[in-house]
N, C-alpha and C. Protein backbone atom coordinates (compact mmCIF):
# COMPACT_ATOMS: atom_id res chain seq x y z
N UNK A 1 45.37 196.30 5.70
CA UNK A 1 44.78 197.49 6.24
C UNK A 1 43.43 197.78 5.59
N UNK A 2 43.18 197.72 4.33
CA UNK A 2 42.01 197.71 3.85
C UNK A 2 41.35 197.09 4.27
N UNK A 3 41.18 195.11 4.46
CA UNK A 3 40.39 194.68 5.08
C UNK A 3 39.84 195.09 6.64
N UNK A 4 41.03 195.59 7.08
CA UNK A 4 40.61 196.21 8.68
C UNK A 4 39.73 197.23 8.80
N UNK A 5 39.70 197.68 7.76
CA UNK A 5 39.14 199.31 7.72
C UNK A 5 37.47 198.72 7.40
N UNK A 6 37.57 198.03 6.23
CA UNK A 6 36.36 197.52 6.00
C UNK A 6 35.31 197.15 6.98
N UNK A 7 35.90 196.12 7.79
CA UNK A 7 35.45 195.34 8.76
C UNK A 7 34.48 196.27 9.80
N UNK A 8 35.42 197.35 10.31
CA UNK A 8 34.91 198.51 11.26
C UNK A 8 33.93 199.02 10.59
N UNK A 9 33.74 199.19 9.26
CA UNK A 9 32.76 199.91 8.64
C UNK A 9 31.56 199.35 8.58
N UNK A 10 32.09 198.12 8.30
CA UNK A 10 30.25 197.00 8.50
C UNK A 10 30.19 196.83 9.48
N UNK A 11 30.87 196.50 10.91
CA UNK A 11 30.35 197.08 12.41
C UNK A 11 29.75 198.03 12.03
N UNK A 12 30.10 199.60 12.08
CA UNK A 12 29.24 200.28 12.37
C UNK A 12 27.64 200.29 11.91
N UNK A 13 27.90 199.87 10.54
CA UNK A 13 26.63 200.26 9.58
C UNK A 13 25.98 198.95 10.09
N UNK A 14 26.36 197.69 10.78
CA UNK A 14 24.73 197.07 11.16
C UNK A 14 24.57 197.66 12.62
N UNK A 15 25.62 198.01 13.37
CA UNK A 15 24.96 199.25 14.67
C UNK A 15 23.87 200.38 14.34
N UNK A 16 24.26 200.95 13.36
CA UNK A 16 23.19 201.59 13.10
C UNK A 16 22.07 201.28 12.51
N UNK A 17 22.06 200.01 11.60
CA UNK A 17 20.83 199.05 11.26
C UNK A 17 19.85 198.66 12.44
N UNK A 18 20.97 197.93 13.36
CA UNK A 18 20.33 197.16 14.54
C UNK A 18 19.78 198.26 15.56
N UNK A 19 20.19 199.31 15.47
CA UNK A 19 19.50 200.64 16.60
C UNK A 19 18.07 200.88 15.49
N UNK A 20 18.41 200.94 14.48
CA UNK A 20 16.76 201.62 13.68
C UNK A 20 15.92 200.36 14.31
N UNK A 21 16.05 199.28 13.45
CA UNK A 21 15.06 198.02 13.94
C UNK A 21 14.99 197.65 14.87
N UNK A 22 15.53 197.80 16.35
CA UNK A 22 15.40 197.82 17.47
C UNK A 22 14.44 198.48 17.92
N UNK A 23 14.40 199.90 17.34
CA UNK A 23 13.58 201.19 17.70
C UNK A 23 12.27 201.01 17.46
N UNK A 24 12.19 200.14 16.04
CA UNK A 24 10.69 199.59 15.17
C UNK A 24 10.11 198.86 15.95
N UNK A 25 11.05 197.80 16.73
CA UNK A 25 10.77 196.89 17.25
C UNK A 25 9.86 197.21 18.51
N UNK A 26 10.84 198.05 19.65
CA UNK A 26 10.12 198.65 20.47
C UNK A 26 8.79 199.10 20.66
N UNK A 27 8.22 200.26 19.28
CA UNK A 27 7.10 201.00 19.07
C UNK A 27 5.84 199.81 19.07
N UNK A 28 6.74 198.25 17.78
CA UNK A 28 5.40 197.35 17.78
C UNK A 28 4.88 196.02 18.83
N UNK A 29 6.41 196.45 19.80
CA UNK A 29 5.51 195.62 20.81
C UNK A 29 5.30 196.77 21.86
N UNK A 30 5.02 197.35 22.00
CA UNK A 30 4.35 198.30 22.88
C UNK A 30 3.27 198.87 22.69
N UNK A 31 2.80 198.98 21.03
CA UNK A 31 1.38 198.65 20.20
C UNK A 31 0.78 197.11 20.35
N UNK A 32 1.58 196.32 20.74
CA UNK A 32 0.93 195.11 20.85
C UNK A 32 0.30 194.50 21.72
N UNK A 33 1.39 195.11 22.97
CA UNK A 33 0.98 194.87 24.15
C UNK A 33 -0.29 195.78 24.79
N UNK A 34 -0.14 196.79 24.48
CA UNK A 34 -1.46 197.84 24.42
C UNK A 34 -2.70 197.16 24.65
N UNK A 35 -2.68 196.95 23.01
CA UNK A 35 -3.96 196.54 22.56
C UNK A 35 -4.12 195.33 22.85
N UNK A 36 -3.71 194.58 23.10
CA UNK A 36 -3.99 192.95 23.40
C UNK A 36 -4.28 193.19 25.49
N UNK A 37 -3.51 194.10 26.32
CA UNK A 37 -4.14 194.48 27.33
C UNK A 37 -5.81 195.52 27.76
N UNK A 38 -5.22 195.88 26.71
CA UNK A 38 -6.99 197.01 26.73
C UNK A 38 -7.54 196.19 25.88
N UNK A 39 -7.96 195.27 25.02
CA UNK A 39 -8.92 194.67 24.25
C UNK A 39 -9.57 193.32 26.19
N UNK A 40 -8.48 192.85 26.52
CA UNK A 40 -8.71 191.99 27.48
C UNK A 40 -9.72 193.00 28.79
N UNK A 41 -9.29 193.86 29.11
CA UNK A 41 -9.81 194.62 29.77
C UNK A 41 -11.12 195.20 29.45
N UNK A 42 -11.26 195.35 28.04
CA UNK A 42 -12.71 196.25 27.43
C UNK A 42 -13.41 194.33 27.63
N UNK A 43 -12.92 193.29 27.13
CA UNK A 43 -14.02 192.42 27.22
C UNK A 43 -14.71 192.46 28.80
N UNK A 44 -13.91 192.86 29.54
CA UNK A 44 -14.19 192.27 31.19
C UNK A 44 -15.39 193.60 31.34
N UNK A 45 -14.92 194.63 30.84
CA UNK A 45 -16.24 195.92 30.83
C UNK A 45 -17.43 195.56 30.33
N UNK A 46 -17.16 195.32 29.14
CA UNK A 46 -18.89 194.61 28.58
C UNK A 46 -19.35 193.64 28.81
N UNK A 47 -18.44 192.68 29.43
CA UNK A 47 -19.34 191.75 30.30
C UNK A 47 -20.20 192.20 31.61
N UNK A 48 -19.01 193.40 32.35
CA UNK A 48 -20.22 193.56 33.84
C UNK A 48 -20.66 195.11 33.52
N UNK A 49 -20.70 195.93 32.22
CA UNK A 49 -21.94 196.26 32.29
C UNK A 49 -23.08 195.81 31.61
N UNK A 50 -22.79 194.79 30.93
CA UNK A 50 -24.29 193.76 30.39
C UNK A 50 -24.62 193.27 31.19
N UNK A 51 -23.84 192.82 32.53
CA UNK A 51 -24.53 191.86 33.50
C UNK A 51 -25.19 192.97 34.75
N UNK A 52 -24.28 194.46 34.97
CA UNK A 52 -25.25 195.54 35.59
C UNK A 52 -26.24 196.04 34.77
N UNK A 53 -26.50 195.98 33.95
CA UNK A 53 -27.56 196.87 33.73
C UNK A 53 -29.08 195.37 33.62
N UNK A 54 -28.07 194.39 33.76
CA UNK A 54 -29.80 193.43 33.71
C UNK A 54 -29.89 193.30 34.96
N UNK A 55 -29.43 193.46 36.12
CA UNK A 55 -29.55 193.77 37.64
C UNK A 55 -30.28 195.06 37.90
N UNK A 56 -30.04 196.00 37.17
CA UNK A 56 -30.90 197.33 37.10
C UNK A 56 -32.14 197.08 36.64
N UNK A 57 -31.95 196.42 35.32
CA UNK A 57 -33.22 196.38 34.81
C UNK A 57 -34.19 195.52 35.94
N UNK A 58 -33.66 194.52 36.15
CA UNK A 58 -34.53 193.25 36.95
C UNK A 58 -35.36 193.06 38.31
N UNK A 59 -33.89 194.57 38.82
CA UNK A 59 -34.52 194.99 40.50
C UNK A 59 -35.63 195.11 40.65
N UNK A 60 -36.77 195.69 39.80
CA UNK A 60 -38.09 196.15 40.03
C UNK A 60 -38.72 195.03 39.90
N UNK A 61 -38.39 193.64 39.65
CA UNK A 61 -39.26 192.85 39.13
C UNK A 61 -39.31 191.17 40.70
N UNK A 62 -37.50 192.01 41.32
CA UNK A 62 -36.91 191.13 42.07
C UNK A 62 -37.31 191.36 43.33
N UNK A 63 -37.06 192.75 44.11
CA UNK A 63 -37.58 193.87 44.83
C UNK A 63 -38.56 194.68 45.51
N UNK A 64 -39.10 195.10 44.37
CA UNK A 64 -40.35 196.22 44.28
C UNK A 64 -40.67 197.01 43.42
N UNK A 65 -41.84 197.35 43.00
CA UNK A 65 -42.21 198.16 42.07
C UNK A 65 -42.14 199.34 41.56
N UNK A 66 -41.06 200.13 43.00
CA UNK A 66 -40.40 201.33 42.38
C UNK A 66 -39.58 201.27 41.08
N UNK A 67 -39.85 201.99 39.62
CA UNK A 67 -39.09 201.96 38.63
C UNK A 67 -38.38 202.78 39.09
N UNK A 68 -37.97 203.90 39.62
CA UNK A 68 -36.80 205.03 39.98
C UNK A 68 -35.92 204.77 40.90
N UNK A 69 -34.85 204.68 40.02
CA UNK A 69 -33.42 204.28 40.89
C UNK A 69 -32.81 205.33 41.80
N UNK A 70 -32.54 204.63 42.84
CA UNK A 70 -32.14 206.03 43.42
C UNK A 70 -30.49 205.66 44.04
N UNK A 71 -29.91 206.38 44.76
CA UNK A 71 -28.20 206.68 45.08
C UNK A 71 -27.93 205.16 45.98
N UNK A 72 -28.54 204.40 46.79
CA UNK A 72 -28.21 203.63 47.71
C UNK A 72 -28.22 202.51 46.31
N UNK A 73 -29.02 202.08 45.19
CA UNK A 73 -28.52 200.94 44.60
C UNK A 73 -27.89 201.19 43.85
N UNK A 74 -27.62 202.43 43.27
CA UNK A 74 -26.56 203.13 42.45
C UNK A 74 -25.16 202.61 43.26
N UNK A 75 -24.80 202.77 44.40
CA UNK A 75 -23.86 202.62 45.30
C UNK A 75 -23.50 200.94 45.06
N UNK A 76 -24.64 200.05 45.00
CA UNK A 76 -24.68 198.64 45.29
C UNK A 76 -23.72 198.50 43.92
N UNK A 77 -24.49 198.85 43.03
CA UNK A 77 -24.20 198.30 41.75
C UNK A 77 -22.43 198.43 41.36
N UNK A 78 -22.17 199.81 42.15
CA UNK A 78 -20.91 200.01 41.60
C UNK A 78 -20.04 199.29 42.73
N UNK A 79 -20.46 199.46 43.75
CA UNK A 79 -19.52 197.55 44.84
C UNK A 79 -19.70 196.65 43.88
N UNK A 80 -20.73 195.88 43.44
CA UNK A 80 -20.39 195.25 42.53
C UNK A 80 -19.82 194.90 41.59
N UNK A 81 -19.74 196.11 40.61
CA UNK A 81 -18.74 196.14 39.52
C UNK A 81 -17.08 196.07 40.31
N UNK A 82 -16.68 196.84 41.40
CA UNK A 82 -15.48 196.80 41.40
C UNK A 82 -14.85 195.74 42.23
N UNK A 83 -15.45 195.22 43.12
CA UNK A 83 -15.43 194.07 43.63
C UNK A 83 -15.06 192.51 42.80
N UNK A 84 -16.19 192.78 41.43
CA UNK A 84 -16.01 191.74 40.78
C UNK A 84 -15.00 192.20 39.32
N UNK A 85 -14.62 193.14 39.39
CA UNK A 85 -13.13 193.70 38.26
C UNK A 85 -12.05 193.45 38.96
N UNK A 86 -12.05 193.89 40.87
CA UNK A 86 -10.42 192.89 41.55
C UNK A 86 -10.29 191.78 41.73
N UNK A 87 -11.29 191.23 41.48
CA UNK A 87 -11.41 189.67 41.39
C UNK A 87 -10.79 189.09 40.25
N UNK A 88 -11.17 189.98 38.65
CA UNK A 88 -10.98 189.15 37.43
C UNK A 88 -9.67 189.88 36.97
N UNK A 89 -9.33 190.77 37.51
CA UNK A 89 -8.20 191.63 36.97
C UNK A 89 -7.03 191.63 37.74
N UNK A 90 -5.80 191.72 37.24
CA UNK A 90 -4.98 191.12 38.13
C UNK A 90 -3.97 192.99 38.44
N UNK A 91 -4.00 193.93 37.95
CA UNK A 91 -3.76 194.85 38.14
C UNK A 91 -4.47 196.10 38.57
N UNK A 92 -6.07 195.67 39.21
CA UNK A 92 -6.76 196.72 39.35
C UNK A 92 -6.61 197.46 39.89
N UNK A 93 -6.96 198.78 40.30
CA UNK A 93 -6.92 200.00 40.90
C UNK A 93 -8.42 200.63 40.90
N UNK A 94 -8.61 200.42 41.65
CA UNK A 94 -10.41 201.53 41.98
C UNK A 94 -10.57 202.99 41.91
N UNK A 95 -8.91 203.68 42.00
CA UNK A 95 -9.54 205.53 41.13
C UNK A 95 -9.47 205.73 39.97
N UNK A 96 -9.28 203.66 38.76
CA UNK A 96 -9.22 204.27 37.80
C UNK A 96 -10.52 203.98 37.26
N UNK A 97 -11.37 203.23 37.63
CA UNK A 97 -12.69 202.48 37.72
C UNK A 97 -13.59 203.95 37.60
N UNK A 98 -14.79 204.13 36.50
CA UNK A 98 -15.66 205.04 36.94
C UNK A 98 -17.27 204.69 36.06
N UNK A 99 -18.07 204.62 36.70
CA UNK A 99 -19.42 204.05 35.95
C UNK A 99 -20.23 205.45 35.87
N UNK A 100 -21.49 205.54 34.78
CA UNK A 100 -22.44 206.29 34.53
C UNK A 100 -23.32 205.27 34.34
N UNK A 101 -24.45 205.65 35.21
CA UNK A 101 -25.96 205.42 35.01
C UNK A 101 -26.99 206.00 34.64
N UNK A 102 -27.40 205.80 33.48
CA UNK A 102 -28.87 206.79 33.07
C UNK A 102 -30.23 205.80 33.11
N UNK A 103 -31.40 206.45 33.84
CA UNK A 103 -32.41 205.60 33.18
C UNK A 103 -33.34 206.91 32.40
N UNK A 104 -34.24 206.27 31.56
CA UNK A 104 -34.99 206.96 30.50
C UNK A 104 -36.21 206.62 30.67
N UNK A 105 -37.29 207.47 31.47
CA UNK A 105 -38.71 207.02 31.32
C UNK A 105 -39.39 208.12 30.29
N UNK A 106 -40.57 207.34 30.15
CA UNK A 106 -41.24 208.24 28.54
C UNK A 106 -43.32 208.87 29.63
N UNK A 107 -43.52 209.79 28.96
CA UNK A 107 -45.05 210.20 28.91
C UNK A 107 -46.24 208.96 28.92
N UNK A 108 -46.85 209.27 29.26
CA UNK A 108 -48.24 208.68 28.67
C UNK A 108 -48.11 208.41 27.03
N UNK A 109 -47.92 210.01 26.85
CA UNK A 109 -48.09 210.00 24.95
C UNK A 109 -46.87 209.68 24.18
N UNK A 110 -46.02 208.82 24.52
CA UNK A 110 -44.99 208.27 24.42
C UNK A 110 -43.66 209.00 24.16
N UNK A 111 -43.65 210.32 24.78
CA UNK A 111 -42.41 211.15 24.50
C UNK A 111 -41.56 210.96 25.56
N UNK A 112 -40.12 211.21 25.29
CA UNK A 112 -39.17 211.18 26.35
C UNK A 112 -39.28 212.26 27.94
N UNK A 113 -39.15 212.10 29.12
CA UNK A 113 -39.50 212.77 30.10
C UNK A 113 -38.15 214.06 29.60
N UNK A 114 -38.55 215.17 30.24
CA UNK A 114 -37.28 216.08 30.13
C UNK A 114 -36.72 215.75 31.51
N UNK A 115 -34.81 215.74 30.87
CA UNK A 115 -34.23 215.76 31.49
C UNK A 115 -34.54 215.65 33.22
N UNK A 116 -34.84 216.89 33.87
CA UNK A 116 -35.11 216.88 35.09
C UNK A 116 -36.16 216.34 35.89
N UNK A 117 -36.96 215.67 34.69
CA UNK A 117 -37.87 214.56 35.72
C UNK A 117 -37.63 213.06 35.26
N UNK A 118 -37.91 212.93 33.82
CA UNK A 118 -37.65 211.55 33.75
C UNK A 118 -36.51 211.19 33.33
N UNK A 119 -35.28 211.62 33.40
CA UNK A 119 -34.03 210.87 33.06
C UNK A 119 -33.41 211.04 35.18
N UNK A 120 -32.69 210.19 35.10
CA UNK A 120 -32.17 209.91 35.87
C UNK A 120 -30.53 209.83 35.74
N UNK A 121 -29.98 210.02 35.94
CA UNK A 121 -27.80 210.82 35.65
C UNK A 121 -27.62 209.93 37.18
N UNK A 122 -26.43 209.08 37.00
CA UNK A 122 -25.38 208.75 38.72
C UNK A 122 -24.49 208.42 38.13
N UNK A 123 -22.97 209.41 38.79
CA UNK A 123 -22.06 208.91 38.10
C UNK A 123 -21.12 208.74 39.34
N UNK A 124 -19.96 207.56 39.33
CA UNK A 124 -19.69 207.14 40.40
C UNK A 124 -18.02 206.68 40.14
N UNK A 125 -17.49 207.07 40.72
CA UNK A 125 -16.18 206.80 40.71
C UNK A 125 -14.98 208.09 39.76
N UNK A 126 -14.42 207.28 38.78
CA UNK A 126 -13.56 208.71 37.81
C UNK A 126 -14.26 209.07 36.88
N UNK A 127 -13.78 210.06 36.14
CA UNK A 127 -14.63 210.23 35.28
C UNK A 127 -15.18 209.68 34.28
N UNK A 128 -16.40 209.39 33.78
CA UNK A 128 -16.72 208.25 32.91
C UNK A 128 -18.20 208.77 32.32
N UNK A 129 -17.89 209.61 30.85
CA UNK A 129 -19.46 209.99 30.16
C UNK A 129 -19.45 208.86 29.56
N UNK A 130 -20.88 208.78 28.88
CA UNK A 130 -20.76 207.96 27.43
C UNK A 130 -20.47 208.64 26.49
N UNK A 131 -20.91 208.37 25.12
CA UNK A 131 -20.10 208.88 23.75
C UNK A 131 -21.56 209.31 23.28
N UNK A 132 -22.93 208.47 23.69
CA UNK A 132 -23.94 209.68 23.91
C UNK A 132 -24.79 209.64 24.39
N UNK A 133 -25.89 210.27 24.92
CA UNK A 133 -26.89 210.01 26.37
C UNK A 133 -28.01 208.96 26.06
N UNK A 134 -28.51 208.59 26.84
CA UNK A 134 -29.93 207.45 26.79
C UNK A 134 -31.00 208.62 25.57
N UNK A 135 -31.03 209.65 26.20
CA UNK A 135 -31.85 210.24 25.44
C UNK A 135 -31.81 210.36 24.20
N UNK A 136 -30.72 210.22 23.70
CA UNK A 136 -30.59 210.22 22.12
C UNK A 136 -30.62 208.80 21.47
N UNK A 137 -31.05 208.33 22.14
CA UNK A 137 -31.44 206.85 22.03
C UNK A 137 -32.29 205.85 22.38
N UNK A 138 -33.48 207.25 22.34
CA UNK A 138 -35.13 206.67 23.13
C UNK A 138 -35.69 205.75 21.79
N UNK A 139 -35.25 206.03 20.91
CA UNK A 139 -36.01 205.52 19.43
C UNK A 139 -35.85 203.79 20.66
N UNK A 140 -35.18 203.56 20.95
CA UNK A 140 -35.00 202.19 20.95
C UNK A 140 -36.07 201.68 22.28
N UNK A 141 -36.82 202.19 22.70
CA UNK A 141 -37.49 201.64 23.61
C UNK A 141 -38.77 201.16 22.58
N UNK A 142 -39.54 200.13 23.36
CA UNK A 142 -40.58 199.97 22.26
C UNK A 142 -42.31 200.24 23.14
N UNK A 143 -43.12 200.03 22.79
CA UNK A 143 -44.74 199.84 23.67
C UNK A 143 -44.64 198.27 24.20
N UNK A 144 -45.42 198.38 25.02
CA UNK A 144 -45.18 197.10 25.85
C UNK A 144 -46.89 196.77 26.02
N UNK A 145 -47.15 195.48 26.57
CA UNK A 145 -48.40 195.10 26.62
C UNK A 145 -49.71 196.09 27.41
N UNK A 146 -48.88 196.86 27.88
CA UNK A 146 -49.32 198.05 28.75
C UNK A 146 -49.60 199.32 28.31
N UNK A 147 -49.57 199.52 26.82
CA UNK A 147 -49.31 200.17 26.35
C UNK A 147 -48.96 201.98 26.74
N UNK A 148 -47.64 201.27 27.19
CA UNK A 148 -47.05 202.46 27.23
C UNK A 148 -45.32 202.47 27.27
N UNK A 149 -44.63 203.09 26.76
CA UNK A 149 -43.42 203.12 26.52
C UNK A 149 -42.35 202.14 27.39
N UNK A 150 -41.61 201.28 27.25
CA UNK A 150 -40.08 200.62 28.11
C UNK A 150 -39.68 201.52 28.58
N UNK A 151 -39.63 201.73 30.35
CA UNK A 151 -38.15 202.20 30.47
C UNK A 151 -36.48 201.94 29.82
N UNK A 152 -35.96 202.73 30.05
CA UNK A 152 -34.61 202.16 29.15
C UNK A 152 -33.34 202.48 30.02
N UNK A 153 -32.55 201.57 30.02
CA UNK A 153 -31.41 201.55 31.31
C UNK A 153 -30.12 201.57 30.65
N UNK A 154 -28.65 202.26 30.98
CA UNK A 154 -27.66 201.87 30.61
C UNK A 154 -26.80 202.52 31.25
N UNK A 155 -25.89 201.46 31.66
CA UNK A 155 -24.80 201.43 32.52
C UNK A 155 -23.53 201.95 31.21
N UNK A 156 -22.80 202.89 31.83
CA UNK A 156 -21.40 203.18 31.22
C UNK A 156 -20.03 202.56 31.83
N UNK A 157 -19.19 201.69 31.84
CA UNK A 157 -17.87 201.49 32.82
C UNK A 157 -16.92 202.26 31.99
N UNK A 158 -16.26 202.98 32.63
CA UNK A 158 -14.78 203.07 31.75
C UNK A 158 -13.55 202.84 32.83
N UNK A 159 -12.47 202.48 32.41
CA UNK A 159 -11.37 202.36 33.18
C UNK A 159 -10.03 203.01 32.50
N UNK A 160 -8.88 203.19 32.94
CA UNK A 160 -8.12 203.69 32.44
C UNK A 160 -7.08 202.96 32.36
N UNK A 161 -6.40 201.84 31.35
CA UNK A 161 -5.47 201.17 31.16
C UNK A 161 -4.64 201.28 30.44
N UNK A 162 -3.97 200.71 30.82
CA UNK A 162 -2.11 201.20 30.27
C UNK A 162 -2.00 201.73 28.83
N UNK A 163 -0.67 202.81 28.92
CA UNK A 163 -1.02 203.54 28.02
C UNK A 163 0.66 203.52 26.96
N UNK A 164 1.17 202.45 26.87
CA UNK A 164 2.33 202.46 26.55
C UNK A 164 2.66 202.94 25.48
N UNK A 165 1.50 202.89 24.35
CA UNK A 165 2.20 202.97 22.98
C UNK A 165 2.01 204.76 23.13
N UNK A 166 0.37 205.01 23.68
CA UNK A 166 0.37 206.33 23.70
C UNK A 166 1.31 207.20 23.85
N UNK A 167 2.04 206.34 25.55
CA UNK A 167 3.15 207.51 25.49
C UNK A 167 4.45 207.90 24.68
N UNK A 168 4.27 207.09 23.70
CA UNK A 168 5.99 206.93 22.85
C UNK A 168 5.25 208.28 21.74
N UNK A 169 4.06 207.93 21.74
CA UNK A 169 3.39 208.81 20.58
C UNK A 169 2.95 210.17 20.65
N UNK A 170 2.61 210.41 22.13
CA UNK A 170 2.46 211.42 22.58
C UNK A 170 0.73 211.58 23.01
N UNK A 171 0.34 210.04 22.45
CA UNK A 171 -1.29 210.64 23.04
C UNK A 171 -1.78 209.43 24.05
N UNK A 172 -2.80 209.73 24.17
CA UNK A 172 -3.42 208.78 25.41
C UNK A 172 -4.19 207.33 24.64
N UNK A 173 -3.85 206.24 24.89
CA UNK A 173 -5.16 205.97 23.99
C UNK A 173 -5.27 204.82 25.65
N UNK A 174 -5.23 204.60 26.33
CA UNK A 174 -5.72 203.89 27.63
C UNK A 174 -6.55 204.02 27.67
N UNK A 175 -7.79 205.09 27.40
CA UNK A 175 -9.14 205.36 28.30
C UNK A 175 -9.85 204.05 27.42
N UNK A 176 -10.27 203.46 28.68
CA UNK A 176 -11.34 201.91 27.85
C UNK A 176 -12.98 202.48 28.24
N UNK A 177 -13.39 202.05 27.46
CA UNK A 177 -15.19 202.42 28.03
C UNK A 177 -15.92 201.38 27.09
N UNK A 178 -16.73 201.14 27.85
CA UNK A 178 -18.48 200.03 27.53
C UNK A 178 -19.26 200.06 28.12
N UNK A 179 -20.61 200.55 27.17
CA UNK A 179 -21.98 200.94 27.92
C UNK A 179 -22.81 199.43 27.44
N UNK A 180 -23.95 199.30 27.87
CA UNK A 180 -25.24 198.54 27.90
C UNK A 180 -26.01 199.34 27.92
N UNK A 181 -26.71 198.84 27.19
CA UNK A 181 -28.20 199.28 26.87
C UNK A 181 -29.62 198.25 27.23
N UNK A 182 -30.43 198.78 28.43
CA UNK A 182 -31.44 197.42 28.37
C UNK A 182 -32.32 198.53 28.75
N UNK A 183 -33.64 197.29 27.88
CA UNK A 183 -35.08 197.62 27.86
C UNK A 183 -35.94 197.15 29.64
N UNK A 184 -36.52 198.26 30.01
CA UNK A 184 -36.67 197.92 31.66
C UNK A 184 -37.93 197.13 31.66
N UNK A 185 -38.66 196.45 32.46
CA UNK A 185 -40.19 195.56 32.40
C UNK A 185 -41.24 196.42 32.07
């Protein structure tokens, strides 16, 4: 009878072993899978907005000499992006897809335009800011043989991908985003 009694007792106690580390188990592949899905997904972002924003940049050179972008290639660009994300992605969805476009032109005397004339804002699809505007990031344009300031271009993508570990945790961490930054002709 002792040994019987025993026996039931180490049943239980690796049931309750095998439920804790089960539980561990759960949390780290659902952290694993996460991040190894949103890391795959953020590469596919910074690839097509490095490859939109040198299509932005290039139009004027491909095109015509209008530097000011306006809503009809804003429109192009983002067929593009999502067109070529259901192509490379095997779970896409297009209301979770959302791009920001800023361009940044400067003065004569090399200062940034205000807002309502020389920046340019299109945002297209879900919601998608950057983390911070072109304008706070004019330092980076340089003088050109022309002497006068680079336009400066940058595309934002963000998408919203799976959010598994978030939800065990209680927070979101799915939202993916990658901007580009390019110097215009």
């Amino acid at each position: 009878m002792n040994l019987s009694n025993s026996l039931k007792r180490q049943r239980g106690t690796f049931t309750v072993e095998l439920a804790l580390v089960a539980g561990v188990m759960i949390f780290v592949l659902a952290f694993t899978t996460d991040v190894v899905v949103n890391q795959s997904i953020k590469g596919k972002l910074d690839r097509m907005s490095y490859s939109l924003v040198n299509v932005l940049k290039e139009r004027t050179q491909l095109y015509s000499n209008d530097d000011v972008v306006d809503d009809l290639e804003i429109d192009q660009l983002y067929d593009i992006a999502r067109d070529s994300l259901q192509r490379t992605m095997g779970q896409f969805d297009n209301a979770l897809l959302g791009m920001y476009v800023e361009q940044q032109k400067f003065t004569n005397d090399d200062q940034p335009i205000e807002p309502q004339v020389g920046v340019h804002l299109f945002s297209r699809g879900a919601n998608c800011l950057p983390p911070d505007t072109l304008r706070s990031q004019s330092d980076l344009s340089v003088v050109t043989t022309f002497d006068r300031r680079a336009i400066l271009y940058k595309v934002t993508l963000c998408y919203q991908g799976n959010n598994w570990f978030g939800s065990l945790m209680g927070d979101d961490y799915g939202r993916i985003r990658s901007y580009s930054v390019m110097l215009g002709r």
